[in-house]
N, C-alpha and C. Protein backbone atom coordinates (compact mmCIF):
# COMPACT_ATOMS: atom_id res chain seq x y z
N UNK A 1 90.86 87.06 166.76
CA UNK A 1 91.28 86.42 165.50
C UNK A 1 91.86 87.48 164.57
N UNK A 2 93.19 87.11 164.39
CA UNK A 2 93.54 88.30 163.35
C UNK A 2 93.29 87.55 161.90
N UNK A 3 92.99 89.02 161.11
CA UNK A 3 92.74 88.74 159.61
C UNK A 3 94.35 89.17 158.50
N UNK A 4 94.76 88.44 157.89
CA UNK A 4 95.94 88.89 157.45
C UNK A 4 95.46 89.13 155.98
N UNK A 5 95.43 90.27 155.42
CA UNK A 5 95.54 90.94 154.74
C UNK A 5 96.57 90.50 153.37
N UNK A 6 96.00 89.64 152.35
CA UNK A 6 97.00 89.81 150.87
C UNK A 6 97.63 90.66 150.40
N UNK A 7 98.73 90.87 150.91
CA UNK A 7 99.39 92.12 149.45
C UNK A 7 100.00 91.63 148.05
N UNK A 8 99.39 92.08 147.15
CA UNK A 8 99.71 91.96 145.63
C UNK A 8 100.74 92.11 145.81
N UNK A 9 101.54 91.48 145.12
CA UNK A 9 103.18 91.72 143.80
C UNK A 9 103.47 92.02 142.58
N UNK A 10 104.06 92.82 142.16
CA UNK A 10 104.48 92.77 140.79
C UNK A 10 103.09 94.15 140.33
N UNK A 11 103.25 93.63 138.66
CA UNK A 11 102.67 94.84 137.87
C UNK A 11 101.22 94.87 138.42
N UNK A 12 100.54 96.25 138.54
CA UNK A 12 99.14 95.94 139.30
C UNK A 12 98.58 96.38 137.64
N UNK A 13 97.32 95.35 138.19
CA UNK A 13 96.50 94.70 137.08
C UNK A 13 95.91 96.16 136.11
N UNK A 14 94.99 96.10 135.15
CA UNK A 14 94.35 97.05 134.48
C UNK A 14 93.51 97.94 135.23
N UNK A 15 93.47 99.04 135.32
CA UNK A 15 91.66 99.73 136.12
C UNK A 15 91.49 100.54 135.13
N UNK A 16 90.11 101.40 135.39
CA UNK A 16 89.61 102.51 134.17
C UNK A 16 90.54 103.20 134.03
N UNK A 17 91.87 104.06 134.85
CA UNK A 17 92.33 105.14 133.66
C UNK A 17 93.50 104.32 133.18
N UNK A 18 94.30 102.82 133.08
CA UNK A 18 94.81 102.08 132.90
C UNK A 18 95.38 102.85 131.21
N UNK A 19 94.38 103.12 130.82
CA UNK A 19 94.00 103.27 129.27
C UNK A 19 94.84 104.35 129.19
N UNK A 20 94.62 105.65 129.84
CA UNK A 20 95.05 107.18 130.14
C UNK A 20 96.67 107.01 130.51
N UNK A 21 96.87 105.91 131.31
CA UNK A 21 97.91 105.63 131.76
C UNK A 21 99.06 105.64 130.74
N UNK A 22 98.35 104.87 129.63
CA UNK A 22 99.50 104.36 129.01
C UNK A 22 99.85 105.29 127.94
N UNK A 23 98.93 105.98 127.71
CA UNK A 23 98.95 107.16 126.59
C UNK A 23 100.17 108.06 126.91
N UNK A 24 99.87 108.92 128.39
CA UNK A 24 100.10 109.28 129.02
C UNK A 24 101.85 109.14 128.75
N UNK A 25 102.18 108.01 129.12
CA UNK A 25 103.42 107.06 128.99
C UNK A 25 104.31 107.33 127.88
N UNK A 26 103.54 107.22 126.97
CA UNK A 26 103.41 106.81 125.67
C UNK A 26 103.42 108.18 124.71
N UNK A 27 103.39 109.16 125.16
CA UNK A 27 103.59 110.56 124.93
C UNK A 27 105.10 111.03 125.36
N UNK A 28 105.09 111.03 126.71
CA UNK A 28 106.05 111.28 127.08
C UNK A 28 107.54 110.59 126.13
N UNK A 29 107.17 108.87 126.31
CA UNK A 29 108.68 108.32 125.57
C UNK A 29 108.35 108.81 123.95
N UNK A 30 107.79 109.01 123.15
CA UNK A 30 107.50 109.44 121.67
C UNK A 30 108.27 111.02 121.74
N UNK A 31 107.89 111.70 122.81
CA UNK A 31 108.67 112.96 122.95
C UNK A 31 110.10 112.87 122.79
N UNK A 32 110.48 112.01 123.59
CA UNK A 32 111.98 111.86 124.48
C UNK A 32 112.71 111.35 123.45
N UNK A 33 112.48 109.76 122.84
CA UNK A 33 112.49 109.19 122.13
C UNK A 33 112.57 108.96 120.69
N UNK A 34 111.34 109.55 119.80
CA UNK A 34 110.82 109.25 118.69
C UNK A 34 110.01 108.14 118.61
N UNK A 35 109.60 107.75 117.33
CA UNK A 35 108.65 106.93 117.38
C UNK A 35 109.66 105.38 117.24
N UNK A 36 110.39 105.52 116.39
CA UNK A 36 112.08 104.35 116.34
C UNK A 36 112.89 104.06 117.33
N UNK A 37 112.91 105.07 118.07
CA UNK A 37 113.63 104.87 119.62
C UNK A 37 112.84 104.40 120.70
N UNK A 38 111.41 104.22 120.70
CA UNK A 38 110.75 103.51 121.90
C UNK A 38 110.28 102.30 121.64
N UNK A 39 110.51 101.49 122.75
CA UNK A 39 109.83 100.13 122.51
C UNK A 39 108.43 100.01 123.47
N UNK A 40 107.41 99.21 123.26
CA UNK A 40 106.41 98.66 123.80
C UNK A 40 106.96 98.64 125.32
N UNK A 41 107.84 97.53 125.67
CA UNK A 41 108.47 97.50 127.08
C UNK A 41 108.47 98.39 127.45
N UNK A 42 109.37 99.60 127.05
CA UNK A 42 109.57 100.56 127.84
C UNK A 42 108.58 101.55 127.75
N UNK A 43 107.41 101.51 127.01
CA UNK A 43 106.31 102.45 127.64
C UNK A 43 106.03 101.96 128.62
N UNK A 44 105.56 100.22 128.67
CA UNK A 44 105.03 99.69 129.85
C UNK A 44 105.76 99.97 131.07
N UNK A 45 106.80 100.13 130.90
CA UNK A 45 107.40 100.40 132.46
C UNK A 45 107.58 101.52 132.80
N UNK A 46 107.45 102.58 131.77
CA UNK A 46 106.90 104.00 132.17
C UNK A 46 105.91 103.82 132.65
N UNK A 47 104.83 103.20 132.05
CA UNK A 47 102.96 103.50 132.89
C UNK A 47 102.79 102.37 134.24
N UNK A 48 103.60 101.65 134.20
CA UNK A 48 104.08 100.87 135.35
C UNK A 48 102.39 99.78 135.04
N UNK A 49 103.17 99.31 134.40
CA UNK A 49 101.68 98.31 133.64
C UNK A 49 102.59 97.23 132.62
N UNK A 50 102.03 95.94 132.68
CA UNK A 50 103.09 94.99 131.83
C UNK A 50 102.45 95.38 130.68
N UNK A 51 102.96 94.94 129.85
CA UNK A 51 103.44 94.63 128.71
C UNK A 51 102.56 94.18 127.71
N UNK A 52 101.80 93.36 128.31
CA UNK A 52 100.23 92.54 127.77
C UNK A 52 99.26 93.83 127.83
N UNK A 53 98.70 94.64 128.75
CA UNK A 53 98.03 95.50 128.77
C UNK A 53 98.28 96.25 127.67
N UNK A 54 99.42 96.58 127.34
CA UNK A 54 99.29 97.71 126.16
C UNK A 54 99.21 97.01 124.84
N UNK A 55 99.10 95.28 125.01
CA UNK A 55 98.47 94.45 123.09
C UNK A 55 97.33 94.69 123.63
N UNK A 56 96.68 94.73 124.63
CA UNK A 56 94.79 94.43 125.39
C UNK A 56 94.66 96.30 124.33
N UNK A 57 94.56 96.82 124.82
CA UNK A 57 94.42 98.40 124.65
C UNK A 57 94.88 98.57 122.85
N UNK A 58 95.62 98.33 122.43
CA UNK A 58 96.47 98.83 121.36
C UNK A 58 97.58 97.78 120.71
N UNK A 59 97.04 97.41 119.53
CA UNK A 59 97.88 96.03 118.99
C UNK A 59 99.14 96.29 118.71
N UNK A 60 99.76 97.40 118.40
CA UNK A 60 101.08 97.51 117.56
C UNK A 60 101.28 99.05 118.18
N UNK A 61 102.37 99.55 118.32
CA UNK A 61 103.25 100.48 119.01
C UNK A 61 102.81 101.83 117.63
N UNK A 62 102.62 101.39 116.08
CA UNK A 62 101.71 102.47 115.99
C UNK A 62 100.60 102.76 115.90
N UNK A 63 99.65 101.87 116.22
CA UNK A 63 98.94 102.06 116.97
C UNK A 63 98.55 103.09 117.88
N UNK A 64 99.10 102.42 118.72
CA UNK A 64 99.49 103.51 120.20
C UNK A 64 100.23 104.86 119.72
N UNK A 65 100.45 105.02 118.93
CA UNK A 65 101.53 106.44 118.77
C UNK A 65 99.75 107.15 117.81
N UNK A 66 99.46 107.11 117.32
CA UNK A 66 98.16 107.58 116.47
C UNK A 66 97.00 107.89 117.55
N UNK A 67 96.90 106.92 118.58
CA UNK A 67 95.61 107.38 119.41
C UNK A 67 96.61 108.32 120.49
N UNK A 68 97.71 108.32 121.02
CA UNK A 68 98.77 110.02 121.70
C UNK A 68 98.17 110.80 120.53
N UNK A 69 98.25 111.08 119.19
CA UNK A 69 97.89 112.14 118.09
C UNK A 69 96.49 112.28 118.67
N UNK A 70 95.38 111.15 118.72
CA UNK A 70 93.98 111.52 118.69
C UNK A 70 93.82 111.39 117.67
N UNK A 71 94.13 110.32 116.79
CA UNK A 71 93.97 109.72 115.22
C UNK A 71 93.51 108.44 115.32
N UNK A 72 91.80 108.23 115.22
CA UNK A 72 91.44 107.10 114.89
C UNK A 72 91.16 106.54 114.09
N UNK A 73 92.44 106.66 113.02
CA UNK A 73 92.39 105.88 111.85
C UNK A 73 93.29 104.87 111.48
N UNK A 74 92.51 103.73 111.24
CA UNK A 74 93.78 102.35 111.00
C UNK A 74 94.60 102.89 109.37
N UNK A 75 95.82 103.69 109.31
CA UNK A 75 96.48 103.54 108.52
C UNK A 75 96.52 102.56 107.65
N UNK A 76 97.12 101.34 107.89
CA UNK A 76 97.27 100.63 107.25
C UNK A 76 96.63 99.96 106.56
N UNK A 77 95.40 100.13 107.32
CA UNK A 77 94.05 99.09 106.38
C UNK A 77 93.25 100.13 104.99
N UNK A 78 93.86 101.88 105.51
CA UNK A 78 93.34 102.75 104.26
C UNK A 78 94.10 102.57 103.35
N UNK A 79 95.76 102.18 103.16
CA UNK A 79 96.79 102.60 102.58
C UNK A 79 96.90 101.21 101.44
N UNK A 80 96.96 100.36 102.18
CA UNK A 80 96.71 99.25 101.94
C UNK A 80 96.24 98.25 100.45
N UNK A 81 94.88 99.11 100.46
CA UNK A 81 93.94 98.72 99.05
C UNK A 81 94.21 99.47 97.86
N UNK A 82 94.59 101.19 98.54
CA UNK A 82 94.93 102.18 97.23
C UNK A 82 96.66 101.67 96.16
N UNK A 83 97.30 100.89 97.30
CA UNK A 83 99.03 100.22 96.16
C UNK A 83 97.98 98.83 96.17
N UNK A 84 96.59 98.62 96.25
CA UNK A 84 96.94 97.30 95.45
C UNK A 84 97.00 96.89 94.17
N UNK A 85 96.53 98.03 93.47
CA UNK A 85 96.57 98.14 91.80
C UNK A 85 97.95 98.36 91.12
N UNK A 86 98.94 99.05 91.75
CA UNK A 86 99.99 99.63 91.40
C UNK A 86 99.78 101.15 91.34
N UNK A 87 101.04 101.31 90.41
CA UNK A 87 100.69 102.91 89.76
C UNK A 87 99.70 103.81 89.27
N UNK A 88 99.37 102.88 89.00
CA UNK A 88 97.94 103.50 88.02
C UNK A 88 96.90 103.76 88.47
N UNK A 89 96.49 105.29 88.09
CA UNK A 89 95.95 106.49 88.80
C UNK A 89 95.97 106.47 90.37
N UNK A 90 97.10 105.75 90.93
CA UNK A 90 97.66 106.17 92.16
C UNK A 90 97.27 107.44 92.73
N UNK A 91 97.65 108.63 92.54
CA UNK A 91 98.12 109.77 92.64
C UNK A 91 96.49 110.07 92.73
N UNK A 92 95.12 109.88 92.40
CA UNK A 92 93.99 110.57 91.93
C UNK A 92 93.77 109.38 93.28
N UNK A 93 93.76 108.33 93.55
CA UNK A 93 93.21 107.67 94.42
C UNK A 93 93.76 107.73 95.78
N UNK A 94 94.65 108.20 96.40
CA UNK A 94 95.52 108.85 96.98
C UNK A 94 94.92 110.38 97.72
N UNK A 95 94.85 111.32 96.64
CA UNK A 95 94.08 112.60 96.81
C UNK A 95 92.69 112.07 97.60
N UNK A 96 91.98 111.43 96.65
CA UNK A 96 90.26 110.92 97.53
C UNK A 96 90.23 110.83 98.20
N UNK A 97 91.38 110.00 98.85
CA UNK A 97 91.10 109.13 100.32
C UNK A 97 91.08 110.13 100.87
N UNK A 98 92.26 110.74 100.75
CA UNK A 98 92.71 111.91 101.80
C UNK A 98 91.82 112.65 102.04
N UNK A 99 91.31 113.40 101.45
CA UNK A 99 90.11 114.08 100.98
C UNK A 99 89.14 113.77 101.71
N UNK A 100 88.47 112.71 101.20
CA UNK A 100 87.89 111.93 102.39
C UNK A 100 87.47 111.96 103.54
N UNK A 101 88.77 111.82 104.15
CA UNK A 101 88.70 111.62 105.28
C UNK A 101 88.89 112.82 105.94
N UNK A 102 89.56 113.76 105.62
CA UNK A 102 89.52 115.46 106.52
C UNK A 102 88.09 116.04 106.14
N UNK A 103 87.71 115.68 104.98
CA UNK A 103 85.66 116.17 104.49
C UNK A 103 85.03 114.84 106.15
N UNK A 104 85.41 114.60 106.42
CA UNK A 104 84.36 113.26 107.69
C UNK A 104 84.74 114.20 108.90
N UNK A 105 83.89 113.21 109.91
CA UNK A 105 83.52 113.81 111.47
C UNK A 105 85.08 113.87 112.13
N UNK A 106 85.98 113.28 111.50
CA UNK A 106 86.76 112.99 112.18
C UNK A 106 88.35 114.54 111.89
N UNK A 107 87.88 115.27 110.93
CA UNK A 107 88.51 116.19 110.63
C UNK A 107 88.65 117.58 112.21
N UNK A 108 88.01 117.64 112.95
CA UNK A 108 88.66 118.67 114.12
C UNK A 108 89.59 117.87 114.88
N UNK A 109 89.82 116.28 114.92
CA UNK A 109 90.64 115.70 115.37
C UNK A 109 92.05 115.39 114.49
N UNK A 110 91.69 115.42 113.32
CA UNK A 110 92.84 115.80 112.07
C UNK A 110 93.66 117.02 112.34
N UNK A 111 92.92 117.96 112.56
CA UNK A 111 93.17 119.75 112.44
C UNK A 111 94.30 119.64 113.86
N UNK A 112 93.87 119.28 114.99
CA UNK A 112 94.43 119.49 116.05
C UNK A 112 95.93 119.05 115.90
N UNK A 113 95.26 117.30 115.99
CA UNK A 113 97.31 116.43 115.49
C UNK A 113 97.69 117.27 114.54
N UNK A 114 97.74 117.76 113.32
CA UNK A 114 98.34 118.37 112.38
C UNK A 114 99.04 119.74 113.11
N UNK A 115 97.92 120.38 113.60
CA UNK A 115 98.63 121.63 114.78
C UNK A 115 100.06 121.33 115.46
N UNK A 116 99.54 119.97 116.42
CA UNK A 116 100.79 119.77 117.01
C UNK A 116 102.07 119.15 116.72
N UNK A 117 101.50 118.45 115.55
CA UNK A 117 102.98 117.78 115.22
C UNK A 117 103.86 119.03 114.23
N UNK A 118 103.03 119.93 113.58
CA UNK A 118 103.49 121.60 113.20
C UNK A 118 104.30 121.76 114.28
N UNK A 119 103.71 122.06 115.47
CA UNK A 119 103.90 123.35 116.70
C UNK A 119 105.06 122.22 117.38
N UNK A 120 105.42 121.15 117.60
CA UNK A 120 105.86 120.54 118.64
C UNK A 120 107.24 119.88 118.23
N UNK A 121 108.50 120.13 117.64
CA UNK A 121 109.34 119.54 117.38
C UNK A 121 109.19 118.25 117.57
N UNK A 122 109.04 117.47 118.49
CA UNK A 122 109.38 116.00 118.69
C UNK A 122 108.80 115.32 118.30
N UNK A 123 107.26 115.85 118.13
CA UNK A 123 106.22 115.21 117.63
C UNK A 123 105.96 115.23 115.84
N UNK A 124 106.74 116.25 115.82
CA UNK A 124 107.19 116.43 114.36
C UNK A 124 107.77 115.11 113.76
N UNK A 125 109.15 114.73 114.72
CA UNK A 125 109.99 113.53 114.91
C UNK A 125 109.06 112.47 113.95
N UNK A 126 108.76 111.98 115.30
CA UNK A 126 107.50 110.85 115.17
C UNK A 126 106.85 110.86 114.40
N UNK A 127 106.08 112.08 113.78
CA UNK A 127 104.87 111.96 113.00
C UNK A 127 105.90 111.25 111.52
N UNK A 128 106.80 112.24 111.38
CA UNK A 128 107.59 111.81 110.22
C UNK A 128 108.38 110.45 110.27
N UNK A 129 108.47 110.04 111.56
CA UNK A 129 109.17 108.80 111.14
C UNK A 129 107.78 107.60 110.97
N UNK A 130 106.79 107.81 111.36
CA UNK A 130 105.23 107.32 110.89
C UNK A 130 104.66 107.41 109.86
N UNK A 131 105.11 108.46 109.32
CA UNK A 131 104.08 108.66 107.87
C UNK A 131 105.28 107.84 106.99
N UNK A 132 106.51 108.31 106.86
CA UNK A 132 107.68 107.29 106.28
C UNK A 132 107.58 105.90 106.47
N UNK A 133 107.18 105.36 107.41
CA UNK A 133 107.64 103.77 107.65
C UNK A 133 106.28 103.14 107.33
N UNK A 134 104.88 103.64 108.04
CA UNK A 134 103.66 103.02 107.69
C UNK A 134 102.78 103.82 106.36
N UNK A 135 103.06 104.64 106.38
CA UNK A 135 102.04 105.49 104.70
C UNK A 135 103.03 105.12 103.85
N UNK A 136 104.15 106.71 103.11
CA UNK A 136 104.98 106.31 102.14
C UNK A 136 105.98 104.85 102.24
N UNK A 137 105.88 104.08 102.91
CA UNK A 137 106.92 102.98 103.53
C UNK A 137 105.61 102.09 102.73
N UNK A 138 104.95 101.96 102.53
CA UNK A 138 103.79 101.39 101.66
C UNK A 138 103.76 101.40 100.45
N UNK A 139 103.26 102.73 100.21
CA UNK A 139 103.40 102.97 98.72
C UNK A 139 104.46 102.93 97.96
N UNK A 140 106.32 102.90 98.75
CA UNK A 140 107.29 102.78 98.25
C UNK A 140 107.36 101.56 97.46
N UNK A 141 106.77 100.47 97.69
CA UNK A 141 106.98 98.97 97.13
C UNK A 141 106.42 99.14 95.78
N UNK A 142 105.29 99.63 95.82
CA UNK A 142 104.36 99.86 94.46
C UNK A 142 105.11 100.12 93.78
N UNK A 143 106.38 101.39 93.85
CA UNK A 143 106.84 101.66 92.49
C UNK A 143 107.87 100.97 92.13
N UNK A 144 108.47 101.30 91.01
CA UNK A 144 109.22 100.59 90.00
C UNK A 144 110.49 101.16 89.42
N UNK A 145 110.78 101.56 90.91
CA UNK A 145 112.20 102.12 90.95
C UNK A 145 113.06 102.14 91.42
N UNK A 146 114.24 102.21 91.97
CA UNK A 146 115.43 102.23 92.61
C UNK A 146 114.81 102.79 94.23
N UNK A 147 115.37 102.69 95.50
CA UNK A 147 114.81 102.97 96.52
C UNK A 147 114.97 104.58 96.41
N UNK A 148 116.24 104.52 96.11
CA UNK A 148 116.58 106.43 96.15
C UNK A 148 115.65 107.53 95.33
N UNK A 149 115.17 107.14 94.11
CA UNK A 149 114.20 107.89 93.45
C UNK A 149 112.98 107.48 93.96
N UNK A 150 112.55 106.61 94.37
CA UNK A 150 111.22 106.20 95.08
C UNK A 150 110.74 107.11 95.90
N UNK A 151 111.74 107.74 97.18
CA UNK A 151 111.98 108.05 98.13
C UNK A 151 111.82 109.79 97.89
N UNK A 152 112.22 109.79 96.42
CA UNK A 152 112.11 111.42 96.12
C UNK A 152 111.17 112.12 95.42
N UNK A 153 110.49 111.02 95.11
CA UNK A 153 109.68 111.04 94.25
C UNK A 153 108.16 111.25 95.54
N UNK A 154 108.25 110.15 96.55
CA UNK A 154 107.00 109.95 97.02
C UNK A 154 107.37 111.08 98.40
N UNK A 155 108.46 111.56 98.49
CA UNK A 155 108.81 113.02 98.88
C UNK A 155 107.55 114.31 98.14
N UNK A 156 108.12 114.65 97.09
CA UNK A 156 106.79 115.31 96.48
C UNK A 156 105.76 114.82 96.58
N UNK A 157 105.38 114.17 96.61
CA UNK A 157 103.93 113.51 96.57
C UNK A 157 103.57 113.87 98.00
N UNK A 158 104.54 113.85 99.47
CA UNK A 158 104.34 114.02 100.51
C UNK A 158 103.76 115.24 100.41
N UNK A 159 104.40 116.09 100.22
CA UNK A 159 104.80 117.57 100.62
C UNK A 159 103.45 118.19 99.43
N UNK A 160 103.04 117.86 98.22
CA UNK A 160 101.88 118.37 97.76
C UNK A 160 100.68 117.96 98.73
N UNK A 161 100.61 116.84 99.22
CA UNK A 161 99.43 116.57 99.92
C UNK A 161 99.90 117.35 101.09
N UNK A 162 100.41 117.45 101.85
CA UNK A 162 100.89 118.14 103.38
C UNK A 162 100.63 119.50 103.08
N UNK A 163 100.83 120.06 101.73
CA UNK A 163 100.48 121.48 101.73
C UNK A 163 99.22 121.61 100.93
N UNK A 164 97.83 120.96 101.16
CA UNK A 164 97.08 121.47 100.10
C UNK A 164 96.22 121.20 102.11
N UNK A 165 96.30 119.69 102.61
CA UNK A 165 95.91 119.84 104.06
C UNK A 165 95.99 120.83 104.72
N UNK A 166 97.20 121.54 104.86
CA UNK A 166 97.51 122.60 105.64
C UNK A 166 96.72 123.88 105.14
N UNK A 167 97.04 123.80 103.82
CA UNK A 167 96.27 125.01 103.51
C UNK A 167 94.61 125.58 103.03
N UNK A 168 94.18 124.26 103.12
CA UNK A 168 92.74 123.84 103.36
C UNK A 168 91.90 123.87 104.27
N UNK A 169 92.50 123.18 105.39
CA UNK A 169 91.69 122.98 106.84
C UNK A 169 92.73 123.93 108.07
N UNK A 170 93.89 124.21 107.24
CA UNK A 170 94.60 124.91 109.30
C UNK A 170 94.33 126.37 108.53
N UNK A 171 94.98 127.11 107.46
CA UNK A 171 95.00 128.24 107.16
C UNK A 171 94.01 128.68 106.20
N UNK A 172 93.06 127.94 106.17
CA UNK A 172 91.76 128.10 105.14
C UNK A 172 91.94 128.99 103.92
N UNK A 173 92.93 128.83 103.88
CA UNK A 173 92.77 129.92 102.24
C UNK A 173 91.60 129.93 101.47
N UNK A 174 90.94 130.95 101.07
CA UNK A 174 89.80 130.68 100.22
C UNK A 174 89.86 130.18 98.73
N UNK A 175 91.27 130.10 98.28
CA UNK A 175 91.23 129.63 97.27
C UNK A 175 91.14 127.84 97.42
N UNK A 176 91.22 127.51 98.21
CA UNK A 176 91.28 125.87 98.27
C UNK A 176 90.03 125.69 99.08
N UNK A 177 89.92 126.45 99.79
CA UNK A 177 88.34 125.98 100.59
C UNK A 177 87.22 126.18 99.71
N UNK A 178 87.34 126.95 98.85
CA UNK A 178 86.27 127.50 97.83
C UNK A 178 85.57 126.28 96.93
N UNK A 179 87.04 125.78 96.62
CA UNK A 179 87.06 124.25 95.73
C UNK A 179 86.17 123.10 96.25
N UNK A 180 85.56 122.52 95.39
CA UNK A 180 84.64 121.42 95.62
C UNK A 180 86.04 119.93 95.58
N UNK A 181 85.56 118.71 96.44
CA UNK A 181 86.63 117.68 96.22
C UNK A 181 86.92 117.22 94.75
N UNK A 182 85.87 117.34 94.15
CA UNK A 182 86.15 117.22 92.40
C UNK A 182 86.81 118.00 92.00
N UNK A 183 86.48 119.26 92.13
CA UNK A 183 87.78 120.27 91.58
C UNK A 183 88.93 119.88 91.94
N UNK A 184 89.16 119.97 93.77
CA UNK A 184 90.30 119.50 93.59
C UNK A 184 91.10 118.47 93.42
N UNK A 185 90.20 117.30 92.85
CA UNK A 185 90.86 116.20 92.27
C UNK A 185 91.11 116.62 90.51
N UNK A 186 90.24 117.39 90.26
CA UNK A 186 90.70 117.45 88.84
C UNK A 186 92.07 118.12 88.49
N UNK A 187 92.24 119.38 89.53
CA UNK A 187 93.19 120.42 89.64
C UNK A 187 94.86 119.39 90.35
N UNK A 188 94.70 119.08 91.19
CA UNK A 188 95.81 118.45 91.81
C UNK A 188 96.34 117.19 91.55
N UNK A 189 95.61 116.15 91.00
CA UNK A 189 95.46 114.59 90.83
C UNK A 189 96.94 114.38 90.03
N UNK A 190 96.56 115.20 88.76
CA UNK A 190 97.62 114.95 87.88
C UNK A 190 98.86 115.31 88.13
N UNK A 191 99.18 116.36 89.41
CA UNK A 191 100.33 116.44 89.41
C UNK A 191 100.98 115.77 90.28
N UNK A 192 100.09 115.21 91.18
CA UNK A 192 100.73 113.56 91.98
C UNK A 192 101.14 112.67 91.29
N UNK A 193 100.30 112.44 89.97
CA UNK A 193 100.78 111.14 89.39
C UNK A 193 101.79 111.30 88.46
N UNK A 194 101.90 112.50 88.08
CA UNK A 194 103.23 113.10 87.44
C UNK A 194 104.49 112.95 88.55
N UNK A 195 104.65 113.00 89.65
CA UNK A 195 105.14 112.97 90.95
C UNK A 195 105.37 111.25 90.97
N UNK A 196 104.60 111.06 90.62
CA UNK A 196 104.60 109.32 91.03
C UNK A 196 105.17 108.50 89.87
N UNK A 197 104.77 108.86 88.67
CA UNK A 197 105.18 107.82 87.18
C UNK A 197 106.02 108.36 86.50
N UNK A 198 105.47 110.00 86.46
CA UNK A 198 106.13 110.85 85.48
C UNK A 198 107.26 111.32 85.46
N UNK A 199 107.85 112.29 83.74
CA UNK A 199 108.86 112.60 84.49
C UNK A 199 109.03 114.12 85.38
N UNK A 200 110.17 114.02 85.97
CA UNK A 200 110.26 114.71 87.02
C UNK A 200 111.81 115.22 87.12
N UNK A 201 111.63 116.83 87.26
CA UNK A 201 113.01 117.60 86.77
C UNK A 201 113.85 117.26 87.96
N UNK A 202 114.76 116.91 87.60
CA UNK A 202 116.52 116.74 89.11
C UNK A 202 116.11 115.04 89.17
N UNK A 203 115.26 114.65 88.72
CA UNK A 203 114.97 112.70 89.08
C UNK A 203 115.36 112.13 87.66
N UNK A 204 116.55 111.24 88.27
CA UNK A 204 117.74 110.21 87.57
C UNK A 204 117.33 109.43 86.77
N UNK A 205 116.74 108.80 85.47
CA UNK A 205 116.09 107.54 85.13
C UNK A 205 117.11 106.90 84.71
């Protein structure tokens, strides 16, 4: 009696490194790509896995681009509550979070992504077309300005927070590590929100 043997078709189903798979994938096209140039599809058919597996694993494409970093933080749900007031003391509530969250367990996994999207051109790409579209791409609505000054405005605002991170937790300067988070909310706060409401030299009113 012969036994005939089923062979599967098509995408083979989920297994344990399924997960690894898609990262994996999902690194590579973010490299190649950017984070604007890849679609969901075409990771999936890089990790040779449909399409459904990577909503099962990871709801939204950034999503998936944050856990490639080793960032398990829902952006959007932190970013979210701080523009729901508007402007006001923005800039001091903004600092906290941030703050926050590199002071938590989750800061040697902060330190690292920050390393590489530094060290790695492409990932540079991505990180910036991420922090633009889901962080400042947020807080842009809040304000009460033309898109072009919005944009230059929450520019500074980038680049003070990007350099107080950097120079806090990657290059430890002792002058910022020394600082308690109150200090440096008292010391820095105001010049975000000056950045954010205020005025601001070369910005058009």
């Amino acid at each position: 009696m012969t036994t005939q043997r089923r062979v599967r078709r098509g995408r083979r189903p989920g297994t344990r490194d399924t997960r690894g798979e898609i990262l994996a994938a999902a690194q590579n096209a973010f490299a190649e790509g950017g984070l604007s140039g890849v679609s969901l599809r075409g990771i999936a058919t890089g990790a040779g896995v449909d399409v459904a597996l990577i909503h099962h694993y990871f709801h939204t494409k950034e999503e998936l681009f944050l856990a490639t970093m080793q960032i398990p933080l829902p952006i959007h749900e932190l970013v979210a509550p701080l523009t729901a007031g508007g402007t006001d003391g923005l800039g001091e509530h903004l600092l906290r979070t941030m703050l926050a969250i590199w002071e938590s367990d989750l800061q040697a996994s902060l330190v690292a992504s920050l390393r590489t999207a530094v060290d790695e051109p492409a990932t540079t790409r991505s990180m910036q077309e991420f922090m633009t579209a889901e962080v400042l791409g947020q807080v842009l609505h809040t304000l009460p300005y033309p898109e072009t000054e919005a944009n230059r405005r929450l520019g500074l605002v980038a680049s003070q927070l990007g350099g107080l991170m950097i120079g806090r937790y990657i290059l430890k300067l002792p002058a910022l590590v020394d600082m308690s988070v109150e200090e440096l909310a008292v010391a820095v706060a105001p010049t975000l929100q000056r950045y954010i409401d205020g005025p601001v030299d070369g910005v058009q009113y």
